[in-house]
N, C-alpha and C. Protein backbone atom coordinates (compact mmCIF):
# COMPACT_ATOMS: atom_id res chain seq x y z
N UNK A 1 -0.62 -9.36 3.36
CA UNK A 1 -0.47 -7.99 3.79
C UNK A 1 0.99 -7.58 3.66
N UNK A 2 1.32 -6.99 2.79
CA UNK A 2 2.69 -6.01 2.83
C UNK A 2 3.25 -5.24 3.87
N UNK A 3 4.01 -4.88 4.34
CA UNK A 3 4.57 -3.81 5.54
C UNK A 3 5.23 -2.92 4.89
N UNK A 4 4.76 -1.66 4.82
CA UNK A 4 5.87 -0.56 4.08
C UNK A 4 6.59 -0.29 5.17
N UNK A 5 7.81 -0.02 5.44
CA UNK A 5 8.85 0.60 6.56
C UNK A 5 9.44 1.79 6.32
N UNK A 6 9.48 2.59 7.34
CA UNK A 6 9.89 3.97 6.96
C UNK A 6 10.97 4.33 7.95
N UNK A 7 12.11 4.94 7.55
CA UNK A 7 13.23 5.34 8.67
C UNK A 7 14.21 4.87 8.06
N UNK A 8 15.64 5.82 8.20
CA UNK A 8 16.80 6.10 7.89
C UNK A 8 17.70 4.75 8.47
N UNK A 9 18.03 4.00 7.58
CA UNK A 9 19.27 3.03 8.35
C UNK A 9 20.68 3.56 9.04
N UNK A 10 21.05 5.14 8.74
CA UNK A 10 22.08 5.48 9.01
C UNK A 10 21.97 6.55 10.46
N UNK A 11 20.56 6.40 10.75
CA UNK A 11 20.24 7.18 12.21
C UNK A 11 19.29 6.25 12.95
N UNK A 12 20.65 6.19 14.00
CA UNK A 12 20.15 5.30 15.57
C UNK A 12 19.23 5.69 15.77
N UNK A 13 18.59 7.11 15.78
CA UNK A 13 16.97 7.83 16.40
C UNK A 13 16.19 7.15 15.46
N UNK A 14 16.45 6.59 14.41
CA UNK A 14 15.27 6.75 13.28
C UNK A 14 15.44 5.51 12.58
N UNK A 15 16.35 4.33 13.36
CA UNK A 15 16.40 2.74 12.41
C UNK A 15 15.47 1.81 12.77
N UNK A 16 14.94 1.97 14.39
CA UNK A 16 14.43 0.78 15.12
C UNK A 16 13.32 0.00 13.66
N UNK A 17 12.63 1.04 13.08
CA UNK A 17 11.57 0.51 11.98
C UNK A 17 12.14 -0.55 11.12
N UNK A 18 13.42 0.11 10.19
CA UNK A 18 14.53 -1.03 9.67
C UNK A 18 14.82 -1.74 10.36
N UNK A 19 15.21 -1.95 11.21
CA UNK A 19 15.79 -3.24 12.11
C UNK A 19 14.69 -4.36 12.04
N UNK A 20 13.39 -3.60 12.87
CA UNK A 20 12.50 -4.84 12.81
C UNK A 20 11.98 -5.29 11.37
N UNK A 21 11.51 -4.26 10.37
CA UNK A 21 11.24 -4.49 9.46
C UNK A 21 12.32 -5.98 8.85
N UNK A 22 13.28 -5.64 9.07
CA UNK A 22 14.03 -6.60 8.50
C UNK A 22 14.14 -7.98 9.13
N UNK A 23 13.83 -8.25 10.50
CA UNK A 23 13.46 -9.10 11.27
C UNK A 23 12.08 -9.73 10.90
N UNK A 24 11.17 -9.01 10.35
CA UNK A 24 10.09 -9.72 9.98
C UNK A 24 9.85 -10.26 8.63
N UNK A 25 11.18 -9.59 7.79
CA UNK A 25 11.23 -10.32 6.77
C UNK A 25 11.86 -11.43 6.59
N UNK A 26 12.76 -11.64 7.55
CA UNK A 26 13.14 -12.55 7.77
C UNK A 26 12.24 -14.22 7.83
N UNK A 27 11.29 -13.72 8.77
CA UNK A 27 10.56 -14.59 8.90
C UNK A 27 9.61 -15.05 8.07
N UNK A 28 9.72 -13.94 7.11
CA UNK A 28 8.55 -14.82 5.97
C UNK A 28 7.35 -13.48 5.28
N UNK A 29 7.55 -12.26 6.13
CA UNK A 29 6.64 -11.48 6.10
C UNK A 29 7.26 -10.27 4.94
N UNK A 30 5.69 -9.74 4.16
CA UNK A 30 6.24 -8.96 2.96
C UNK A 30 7.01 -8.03 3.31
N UNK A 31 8.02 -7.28 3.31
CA UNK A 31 8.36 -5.53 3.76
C UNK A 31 8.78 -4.70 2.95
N UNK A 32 8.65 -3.65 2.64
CA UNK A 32 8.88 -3.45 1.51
C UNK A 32 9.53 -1.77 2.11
N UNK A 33 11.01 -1.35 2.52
CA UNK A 33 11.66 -0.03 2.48
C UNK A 33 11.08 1.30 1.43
N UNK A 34 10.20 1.93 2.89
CA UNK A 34 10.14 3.34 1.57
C UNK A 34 11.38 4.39 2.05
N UNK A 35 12.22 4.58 0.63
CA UNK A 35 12.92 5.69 1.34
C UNK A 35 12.53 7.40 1.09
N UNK A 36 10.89 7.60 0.34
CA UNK A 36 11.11 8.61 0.61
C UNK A 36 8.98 9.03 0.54
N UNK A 37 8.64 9.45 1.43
CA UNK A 37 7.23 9.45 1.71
C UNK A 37 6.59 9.42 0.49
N UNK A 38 7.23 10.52 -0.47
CA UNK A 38 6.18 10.57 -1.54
C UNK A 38 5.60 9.46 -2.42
N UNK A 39 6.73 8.22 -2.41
CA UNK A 39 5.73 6.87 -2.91
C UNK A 39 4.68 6.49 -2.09
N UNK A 40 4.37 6.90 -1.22
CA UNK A 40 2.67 6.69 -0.99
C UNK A 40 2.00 7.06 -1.55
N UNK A 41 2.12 8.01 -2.72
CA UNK A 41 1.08 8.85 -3.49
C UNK A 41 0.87 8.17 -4.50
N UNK A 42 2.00 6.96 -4.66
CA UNK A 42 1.37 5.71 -5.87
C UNK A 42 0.92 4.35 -4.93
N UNK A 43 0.74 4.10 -4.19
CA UNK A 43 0.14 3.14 -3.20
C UNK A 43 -1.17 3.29 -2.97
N UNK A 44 -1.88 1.64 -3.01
CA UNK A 44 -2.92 1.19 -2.58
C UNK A 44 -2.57 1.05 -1.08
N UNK A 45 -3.50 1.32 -0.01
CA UNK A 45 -2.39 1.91 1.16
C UNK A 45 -3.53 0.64 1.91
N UNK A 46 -4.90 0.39 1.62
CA UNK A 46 -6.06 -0.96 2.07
C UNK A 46 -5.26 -1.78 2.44
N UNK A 47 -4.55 -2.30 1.84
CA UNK A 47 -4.05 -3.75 2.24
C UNK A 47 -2.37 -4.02 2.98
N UNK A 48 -2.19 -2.65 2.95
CA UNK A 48 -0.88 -2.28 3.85
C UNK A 48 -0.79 -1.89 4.89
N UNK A 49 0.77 -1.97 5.64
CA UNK A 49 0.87 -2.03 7.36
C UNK A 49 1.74 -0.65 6.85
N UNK A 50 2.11 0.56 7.37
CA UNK A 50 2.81 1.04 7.79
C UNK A 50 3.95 0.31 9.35
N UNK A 51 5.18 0.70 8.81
CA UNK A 51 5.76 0.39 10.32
C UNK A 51 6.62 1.53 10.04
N UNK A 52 7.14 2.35 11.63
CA UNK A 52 7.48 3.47 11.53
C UNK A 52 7.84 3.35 13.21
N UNK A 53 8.88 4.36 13.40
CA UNK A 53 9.70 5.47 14.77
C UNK A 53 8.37 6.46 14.65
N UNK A 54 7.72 6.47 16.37
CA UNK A 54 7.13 7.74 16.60
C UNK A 54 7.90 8.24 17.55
N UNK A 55 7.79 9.22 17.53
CA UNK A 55 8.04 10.29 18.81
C UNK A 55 7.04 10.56 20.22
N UNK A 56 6.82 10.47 21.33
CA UNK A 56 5.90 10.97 21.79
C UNK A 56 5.17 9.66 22.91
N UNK A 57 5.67 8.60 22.11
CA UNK A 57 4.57 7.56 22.56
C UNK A 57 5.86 6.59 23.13
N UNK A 58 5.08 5.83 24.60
CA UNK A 58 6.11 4.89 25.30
C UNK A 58 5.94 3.48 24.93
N UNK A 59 4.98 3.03 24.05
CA UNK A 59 4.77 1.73 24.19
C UNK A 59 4.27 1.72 22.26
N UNK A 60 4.50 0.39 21.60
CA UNK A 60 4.27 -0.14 20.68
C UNK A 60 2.79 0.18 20.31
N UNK A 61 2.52 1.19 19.31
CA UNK A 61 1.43 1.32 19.27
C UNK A 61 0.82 1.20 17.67
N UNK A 62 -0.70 0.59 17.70
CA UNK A 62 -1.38 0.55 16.14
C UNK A 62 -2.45 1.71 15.98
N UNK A 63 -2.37 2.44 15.00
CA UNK A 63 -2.99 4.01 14.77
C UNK A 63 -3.65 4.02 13.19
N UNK A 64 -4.80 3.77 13.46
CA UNK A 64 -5.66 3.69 12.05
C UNK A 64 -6.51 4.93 12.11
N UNK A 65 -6.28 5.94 12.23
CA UNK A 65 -6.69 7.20 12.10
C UNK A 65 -5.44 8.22 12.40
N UNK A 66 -5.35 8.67 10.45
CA UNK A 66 -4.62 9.83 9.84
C UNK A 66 -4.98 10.90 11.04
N UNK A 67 -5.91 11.25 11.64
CA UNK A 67 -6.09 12.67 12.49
C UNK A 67 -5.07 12.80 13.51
N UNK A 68 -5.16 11.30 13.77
CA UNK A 68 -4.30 11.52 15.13
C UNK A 68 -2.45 11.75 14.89
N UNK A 69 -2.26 11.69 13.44
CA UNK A 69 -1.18 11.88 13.64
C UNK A 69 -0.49 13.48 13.77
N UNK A 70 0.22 13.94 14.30
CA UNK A 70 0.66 15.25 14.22
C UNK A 70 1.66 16.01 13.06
N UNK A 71 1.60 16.92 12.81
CA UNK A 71 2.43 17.40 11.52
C UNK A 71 3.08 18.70 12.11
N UNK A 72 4.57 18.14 11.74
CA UNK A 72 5.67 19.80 12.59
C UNK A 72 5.14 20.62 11.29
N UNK A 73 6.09 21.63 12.01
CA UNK A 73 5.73 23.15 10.57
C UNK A 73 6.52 22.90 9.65
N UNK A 74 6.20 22.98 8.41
CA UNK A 74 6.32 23.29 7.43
C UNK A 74 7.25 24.21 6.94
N UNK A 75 8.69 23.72 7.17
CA UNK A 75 9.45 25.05 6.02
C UNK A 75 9.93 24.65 5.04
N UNK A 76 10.89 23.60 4.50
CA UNK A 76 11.27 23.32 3.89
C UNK A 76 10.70 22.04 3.34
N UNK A 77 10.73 21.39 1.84
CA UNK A 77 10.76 19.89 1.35
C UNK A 77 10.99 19.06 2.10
N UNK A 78 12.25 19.24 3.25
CA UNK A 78 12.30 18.26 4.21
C UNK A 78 11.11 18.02 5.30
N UNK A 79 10.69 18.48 5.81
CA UNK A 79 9.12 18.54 6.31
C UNK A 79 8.43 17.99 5.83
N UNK A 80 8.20 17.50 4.91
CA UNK A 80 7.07 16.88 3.82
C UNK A 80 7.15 15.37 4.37
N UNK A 81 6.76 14.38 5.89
CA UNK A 81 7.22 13.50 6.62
C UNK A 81 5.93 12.69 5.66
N UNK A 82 6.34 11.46 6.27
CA UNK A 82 4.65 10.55 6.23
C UNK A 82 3.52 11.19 6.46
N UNK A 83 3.39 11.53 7.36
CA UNK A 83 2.19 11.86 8.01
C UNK A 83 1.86 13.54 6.92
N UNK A 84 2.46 13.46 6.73
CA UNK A 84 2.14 15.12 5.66
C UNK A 84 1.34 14.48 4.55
N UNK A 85 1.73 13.26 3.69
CA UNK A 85 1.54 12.72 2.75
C UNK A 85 0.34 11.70 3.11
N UNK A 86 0.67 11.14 3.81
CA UNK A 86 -1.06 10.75 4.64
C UNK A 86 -2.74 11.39 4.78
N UNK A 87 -1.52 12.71 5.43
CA UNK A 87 -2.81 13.44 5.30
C UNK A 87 -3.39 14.33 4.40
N UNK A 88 -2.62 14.24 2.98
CA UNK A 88 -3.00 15.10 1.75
C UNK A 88 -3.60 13.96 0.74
N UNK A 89 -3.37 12.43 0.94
CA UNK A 89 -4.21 11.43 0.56
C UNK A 89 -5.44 11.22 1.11
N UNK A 90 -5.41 12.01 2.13
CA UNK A 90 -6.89 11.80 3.06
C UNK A 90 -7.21 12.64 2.53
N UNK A 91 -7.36 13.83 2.01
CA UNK A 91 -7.52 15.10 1.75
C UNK A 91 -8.02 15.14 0.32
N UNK A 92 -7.40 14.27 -0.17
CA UNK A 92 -7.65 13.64 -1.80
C UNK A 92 -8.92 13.07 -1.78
N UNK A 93 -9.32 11.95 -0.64
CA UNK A 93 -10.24 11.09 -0.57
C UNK A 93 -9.73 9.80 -1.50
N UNK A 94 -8.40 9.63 -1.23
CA UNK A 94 -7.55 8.53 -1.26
C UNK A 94 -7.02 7.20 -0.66
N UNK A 95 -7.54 8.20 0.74
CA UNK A 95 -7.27 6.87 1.84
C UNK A 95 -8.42 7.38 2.77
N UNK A 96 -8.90 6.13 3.40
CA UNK A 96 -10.19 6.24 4.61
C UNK A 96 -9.36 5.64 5.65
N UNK A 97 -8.60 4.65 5.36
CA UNK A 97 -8.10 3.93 6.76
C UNK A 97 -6.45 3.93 6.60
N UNK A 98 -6.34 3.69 7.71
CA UNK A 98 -4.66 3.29 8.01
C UNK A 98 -4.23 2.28 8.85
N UNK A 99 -3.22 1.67 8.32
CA UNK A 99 -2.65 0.67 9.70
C UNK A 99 -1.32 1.09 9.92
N UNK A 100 -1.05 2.04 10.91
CA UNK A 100 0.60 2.26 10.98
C UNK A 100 0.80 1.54 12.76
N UNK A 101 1.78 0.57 12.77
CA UNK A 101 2.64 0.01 13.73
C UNK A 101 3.75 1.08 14.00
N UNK A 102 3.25 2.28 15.04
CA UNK A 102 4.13 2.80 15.56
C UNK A 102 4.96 2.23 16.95
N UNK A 103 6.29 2.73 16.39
CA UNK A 103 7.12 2.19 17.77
C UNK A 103 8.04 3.19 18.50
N UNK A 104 7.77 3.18 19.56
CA UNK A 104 8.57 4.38 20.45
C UNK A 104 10.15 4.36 19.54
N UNK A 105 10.58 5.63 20.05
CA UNK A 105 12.09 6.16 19.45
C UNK A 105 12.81 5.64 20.33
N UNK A 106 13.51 4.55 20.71
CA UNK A 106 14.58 4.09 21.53
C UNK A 106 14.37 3.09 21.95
N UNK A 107 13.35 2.22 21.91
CA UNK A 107 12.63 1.10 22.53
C UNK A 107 13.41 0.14 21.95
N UNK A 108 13.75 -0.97 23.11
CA UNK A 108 15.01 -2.09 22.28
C UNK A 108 14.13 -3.21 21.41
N UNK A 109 15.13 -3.45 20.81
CA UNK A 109 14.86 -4.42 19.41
C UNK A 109 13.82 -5.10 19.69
N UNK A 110 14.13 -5.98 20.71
CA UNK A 110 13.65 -7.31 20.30
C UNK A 110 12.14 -7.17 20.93
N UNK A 111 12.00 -6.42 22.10
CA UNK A 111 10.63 -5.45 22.92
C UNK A 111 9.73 -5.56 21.42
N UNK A 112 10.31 -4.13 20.52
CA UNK A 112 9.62 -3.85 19.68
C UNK A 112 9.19 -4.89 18.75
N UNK A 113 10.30 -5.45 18.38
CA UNK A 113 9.66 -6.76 17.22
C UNK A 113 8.79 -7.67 18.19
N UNK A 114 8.78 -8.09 19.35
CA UNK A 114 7.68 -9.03 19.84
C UNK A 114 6.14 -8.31 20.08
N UNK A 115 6.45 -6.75 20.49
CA UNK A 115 5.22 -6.36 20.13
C UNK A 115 4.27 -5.94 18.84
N UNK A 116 5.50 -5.42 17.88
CA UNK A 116 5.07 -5.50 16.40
C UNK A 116 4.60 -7.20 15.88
N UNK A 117 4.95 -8.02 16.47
CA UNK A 117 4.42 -9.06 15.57
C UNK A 117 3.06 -9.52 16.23
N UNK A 118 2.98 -9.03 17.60
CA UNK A 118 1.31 -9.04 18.33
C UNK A 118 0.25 -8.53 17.38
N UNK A 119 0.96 -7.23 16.98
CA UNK A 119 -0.26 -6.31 16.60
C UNK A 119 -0.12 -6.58 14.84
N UNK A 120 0.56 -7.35 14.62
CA UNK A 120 0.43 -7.92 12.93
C UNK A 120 -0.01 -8.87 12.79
N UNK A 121 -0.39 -10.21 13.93
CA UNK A 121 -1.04 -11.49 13.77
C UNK A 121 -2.55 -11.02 13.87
């Protein structure tokens, strides 16, 4: 199983994903840095983990349903997040399932990587 990782290394709000991502590669596990959503639109997405910064949520969470994710408005290219691209592959009839390892926005390191590696064994 691969881990795609998503989030900016140069923003504290938006690294925790890199950090662990890189902690689990460490250990042996695939990860593979997307830096920009739209390569999901060439991805077999079945046999992949999303890991990702949510907003909203207090605890380490696994979310295999595109519905539940939320989408801000739309003004600019920058808007065009994961979850935009998720849900226009769903929309395609591209993707049926998802595995994204969301992790709260601020939650410390090592919290998150012991609960990310719960919900990846």
């Amino acid at each position: 199983m691969d881990i795609l990782v998503f989030g900016n290394p140069a923003l504290a709000i938006d690294n925790l994903a890199v950090r662990v991502g890189k902690r689990l590669a460490e250990e042996g596990h695939t990860v593979r840095h997307l830096e920009n959503p739209i390569e999901l639109l060439d991805l077999d997405l079945s046999e992949q983990v999303i890991l990702d910064v949510a907003v909203g949520i207090d605890d380490v969470k696994l979310i295999g349903n595109v519905d539940r994710l939320v989408l801000g408005r739309l003004c600019s290219l920058h808007d065009m997040d994961m979850a935009y691209f998720l849900k226009l592959l769903r929309q395609l009839g591209r993707l049926d399932t998802v595995r994204i390892v969301a992790l709260p926005q601020g939650m410390d390191e090592e919290e998150a990587l012991g609960k990310a590696r719960k919900l990846l064994s």
